[in-house]
Protein backbone atom coordinates (compact mmCIF):
# COMPACT_ATOMS: atom_id res chain seq x y z
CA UNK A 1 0.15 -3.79 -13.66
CA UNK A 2 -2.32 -1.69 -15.52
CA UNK A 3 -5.95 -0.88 -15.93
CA UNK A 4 -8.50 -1.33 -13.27
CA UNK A 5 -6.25 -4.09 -11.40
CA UNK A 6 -3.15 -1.61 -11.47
CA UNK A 7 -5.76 0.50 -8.64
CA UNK A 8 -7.70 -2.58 -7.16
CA UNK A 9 -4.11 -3.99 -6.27
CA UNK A 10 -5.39 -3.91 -2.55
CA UNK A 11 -8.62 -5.17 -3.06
CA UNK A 12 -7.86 -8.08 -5.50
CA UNK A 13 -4.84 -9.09 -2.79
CA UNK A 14 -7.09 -8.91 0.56
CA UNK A 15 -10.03 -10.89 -0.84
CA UNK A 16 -8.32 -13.56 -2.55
CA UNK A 17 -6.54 -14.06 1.05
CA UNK A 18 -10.04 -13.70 2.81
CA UNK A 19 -11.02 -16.93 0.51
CA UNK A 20 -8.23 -19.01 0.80
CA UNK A 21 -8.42 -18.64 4.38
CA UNK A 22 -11.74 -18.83 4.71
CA UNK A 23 -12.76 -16.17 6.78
CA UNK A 24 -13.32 -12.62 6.05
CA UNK A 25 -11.47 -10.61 8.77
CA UNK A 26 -10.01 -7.80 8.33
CA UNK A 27 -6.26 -7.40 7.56
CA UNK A 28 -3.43 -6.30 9.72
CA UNK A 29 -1.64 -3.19 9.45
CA UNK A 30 1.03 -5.43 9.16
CA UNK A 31 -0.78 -7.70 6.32
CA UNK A 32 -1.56 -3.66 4.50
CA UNK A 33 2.42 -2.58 4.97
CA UNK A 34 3.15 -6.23 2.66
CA UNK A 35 1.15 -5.58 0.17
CA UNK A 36 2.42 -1.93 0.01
CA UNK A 37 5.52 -3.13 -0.64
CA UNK A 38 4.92 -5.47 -2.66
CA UNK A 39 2.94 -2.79 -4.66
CA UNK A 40 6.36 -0.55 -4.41
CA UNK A 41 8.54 -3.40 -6.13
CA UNK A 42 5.48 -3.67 -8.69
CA UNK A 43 5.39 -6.86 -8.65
CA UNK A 44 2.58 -8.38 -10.70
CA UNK A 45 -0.58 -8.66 -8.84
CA UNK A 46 -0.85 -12.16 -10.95
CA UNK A 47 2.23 -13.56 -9.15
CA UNK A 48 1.08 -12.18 -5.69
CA UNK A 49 -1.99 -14.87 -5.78
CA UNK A 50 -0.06 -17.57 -7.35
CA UNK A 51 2.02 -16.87 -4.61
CA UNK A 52 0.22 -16.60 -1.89
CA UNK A 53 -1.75 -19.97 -3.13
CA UNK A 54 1.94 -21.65 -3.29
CA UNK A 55 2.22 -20.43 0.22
CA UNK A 56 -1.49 -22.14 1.23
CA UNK A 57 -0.13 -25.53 -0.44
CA UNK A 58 3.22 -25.50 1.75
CA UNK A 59 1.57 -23.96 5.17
CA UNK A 60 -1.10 -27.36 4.64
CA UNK A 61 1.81 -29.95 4.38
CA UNK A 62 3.27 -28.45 8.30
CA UNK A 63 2.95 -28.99 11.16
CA UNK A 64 0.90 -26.18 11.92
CA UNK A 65 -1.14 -26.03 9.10
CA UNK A 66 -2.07 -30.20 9.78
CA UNK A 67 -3.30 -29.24 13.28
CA UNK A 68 -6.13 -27.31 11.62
CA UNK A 69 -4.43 -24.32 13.00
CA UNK A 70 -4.81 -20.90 9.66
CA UNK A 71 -2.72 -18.88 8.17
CA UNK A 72 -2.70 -15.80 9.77
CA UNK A 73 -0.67 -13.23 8.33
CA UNK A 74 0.11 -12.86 4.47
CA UNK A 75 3.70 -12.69 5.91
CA UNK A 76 4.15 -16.37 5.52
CA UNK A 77 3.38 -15.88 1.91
CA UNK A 78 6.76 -13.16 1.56
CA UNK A 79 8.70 -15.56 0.44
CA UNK A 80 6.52 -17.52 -2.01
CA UNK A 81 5.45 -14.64 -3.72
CA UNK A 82 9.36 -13.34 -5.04
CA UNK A 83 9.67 -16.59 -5.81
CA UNK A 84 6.80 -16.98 -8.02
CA UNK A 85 7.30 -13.31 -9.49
CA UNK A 86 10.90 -14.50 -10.52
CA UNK A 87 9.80 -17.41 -12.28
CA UNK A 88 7.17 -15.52 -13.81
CA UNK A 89 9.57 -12.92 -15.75
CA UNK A 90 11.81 -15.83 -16.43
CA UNK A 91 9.43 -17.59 -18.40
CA UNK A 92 8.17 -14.53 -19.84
CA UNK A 93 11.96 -13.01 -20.56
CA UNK A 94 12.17 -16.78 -22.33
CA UNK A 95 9.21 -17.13 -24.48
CA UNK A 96 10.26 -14.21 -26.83
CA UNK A 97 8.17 -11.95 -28.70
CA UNK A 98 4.34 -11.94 -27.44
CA UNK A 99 1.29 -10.24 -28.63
CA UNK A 100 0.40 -7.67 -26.23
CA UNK A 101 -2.61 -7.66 -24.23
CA UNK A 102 -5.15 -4.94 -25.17
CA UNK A 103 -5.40 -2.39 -22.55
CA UNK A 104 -8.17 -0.88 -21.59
CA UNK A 105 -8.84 2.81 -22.43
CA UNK A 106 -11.18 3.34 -20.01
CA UNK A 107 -10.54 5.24 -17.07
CA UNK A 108 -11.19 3.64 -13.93
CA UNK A 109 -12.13 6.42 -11.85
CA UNK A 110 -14.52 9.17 -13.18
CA UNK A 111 -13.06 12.92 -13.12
CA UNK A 112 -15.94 13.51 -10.54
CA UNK A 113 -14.46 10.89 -8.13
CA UNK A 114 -10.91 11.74 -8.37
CA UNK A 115 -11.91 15.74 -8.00
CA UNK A 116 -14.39 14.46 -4.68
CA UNK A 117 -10.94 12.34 -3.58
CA UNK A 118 -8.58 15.10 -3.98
CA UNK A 119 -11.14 17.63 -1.78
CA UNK A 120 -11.53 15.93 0.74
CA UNK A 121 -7.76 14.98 1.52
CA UNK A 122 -7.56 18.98 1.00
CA UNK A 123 -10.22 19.40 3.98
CA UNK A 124 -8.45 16.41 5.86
CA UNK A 125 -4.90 18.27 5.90
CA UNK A 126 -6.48 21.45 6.68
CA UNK A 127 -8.44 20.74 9.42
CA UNK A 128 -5.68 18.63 11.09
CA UNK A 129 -3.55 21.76 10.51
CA UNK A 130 -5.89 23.79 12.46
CA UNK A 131 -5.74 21.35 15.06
CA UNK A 132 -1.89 20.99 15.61
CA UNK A 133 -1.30 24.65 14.77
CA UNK A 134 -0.55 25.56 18.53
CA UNK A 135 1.10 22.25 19.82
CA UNK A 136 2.80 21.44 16.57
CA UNK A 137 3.23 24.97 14.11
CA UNK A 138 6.14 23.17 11.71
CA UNK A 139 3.84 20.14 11.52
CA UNK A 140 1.17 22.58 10.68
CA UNK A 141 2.89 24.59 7.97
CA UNK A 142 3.77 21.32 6.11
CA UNK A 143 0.54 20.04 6.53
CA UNK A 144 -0.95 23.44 5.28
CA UNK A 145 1.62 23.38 2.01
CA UNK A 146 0.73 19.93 1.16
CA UNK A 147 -3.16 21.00 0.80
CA UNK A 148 -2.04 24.07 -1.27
CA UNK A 149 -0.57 21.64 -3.61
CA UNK A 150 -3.73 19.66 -4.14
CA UNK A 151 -5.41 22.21 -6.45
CA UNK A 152 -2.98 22.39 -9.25
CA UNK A 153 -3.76 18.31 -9.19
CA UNK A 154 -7.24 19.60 -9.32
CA UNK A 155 -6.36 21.18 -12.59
CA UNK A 156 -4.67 18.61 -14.23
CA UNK A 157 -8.21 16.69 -14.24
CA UNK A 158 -10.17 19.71 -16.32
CA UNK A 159 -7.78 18.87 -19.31
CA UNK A 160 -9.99 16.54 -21.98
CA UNK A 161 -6.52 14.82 -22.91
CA UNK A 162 -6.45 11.46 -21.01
CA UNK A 163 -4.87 11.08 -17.58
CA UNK A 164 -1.78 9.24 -17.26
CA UNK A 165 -3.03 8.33 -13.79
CA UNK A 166 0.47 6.40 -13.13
CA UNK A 167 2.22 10.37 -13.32
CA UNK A 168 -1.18 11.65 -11.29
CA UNK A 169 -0.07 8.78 -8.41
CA UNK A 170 3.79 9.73 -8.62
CA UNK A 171 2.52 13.29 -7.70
CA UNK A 172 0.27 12.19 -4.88
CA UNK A 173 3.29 10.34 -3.84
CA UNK A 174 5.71 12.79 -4.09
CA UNK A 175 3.33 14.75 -1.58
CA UNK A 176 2.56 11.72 0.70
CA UNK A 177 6.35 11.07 1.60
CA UNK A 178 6.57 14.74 1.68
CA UNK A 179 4.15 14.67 4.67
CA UNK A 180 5.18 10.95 6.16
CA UNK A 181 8.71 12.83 7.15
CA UNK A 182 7.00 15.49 8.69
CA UNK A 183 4.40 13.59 10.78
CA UNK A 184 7.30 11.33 11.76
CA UNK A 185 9.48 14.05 12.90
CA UNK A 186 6.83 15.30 14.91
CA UNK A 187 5.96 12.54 17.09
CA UNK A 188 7.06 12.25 20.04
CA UNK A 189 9.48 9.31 20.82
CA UNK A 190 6.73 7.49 23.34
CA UNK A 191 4.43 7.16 20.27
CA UNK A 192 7.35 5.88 18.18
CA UNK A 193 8.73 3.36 20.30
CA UNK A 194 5.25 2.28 20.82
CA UNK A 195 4.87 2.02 17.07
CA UNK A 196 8.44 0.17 16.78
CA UNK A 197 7.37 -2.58 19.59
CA UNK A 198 3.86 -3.54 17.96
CA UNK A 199 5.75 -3.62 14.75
CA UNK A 200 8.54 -5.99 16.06
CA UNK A 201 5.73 -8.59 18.13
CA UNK A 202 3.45 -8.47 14.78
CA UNK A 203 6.92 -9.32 12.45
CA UNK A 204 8.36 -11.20 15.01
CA UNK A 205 7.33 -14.89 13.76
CA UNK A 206 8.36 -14.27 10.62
CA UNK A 207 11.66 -12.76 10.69
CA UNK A 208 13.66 -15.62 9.58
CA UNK A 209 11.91 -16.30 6.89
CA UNK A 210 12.70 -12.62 5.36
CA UNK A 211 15.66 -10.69 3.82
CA UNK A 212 17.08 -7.88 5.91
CA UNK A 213 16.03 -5.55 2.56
CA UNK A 214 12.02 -7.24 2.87
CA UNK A 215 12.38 -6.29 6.71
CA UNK A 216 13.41 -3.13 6.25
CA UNK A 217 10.90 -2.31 3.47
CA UNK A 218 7.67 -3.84 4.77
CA UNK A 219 8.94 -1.53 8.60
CA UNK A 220 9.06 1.43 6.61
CA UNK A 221 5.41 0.91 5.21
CA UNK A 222 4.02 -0.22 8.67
CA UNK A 223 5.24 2.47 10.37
CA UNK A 224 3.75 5.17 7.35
CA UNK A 225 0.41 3.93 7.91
CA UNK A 226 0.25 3.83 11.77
CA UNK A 227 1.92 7.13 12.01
CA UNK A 228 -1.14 8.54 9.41
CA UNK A 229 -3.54 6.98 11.54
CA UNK A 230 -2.00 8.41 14.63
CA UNK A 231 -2.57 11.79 13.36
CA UNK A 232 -6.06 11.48 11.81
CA UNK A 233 -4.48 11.72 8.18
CA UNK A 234 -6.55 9.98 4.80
CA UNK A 235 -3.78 8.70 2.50
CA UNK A 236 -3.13 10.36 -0.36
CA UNK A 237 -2.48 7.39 -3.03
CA UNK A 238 -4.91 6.73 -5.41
CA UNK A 239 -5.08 3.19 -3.94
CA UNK A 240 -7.61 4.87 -1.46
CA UNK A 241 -10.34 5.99 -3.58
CA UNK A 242 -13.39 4.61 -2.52
């Protein structure tokens, strides 16, 4: 994945679902902790649509899907998308040497955005701070060092040299899992097991149909976003820039 579809991952993913379902609603935390993961294993966002078309073919030949009944959770299409990225680096690990694709040089986000992004996650973390500093001072303190961190990111985007914006995400990431531990640690176990039981009814119909390693992966992602949400807390990956 590179260029402007490397950071439209999301985007591309959710609206080609909207149309083969044909309906735009919006997608499920559980639907956003997929594609996440999918996103982790960087798989190609190419074999995520082929995939989740495969899955569309197969889901209109059941049962279900011949009752008119749709699709409604891109966790049906788990299982069509590996296999479709496998085939796709077989075939490419078989055709030998290829020309490589130009990539663009362009940078998809301006300096101005990125600097507008990275201030207002600062104000985000340091207002919540403020907020939990009486009920929750450890919580506070990390949330407090993760802002501090966010100007020498600032800096990074004064130098003229182009940005490796893959290195610029592994920082923001670095500083998001930083801060996923410590809003996890902090809340309290009725919030969590409230978490855990929406997770396991929304994964529920589809947990045969997964590895124990895709369970585990796509729970770990679920459970980041809610818990950010829970708290008030803008992500930090460049995947969010508006």
């Amino acid at each position: 994945m590179a260029g402007f579809n490397y950071f439209n991952y999301f985007t591309e993913i959710e609206e080609h679902f909207w149309r083969k379902r044909g309906a735009h609603l919006l997608v499920s935390p559980l639907d956003w902790a997929i594609v996440e993961t999918w996103q982790k294993s960087a798989i190609p966002l190419e074999a995520v649509l082929r995939g989740i078309d495969r899955a569309f073919e197969s889901y209109g030949r059941s049962r279900r899907g011949a009752t008119g009944r749709p699709l409604k959770s891109l966790a049906y299409c788990v299982d069509a998308v590996l296999e479709t990225a496998a085939e796709m680096q077989e075939a490419s690990a078989g055709a030998g040497p290829q020309v490589r694709r130009q990539i663009s040089t362009t940078e998809p986000f301006s300096r101005g955005e990125l600097r507008h992004f990275l201030d207002d996650r600062r104000k985000n973390l340091l207002t919540s701070a403020e907020e939990h500093a009486s009920a929750s001072p450890h919580l506070a303190q990390q949330m407090n060092e993760v802002a501090a961190a966010i100007p020498a990111l600032q800096i990074i985007l004064d130098s003229p040299a182009k940005l490796d914006l893959e290195d610029f995400e592994r920082r923001l990431t670095v500083l998001e899992d930083k801060l996923s531990a410590a809003l996890t640690a902090s809340a309290d176990t009725d919030t969590m097991l409230t978490l855990r039981r929406d997770m396991d009814d929304a994964l529920a119909p589809y947990r045969r149909k997964m590895s124990a390693e895709q369970i585990a992966s796509i729970e770990r992602q679920y459970l980041q976003k809610r818990v950010f949400e829970i708290y008030g807390l803008s992500r930090l990956s460049l995947y969010y820039v508006k």
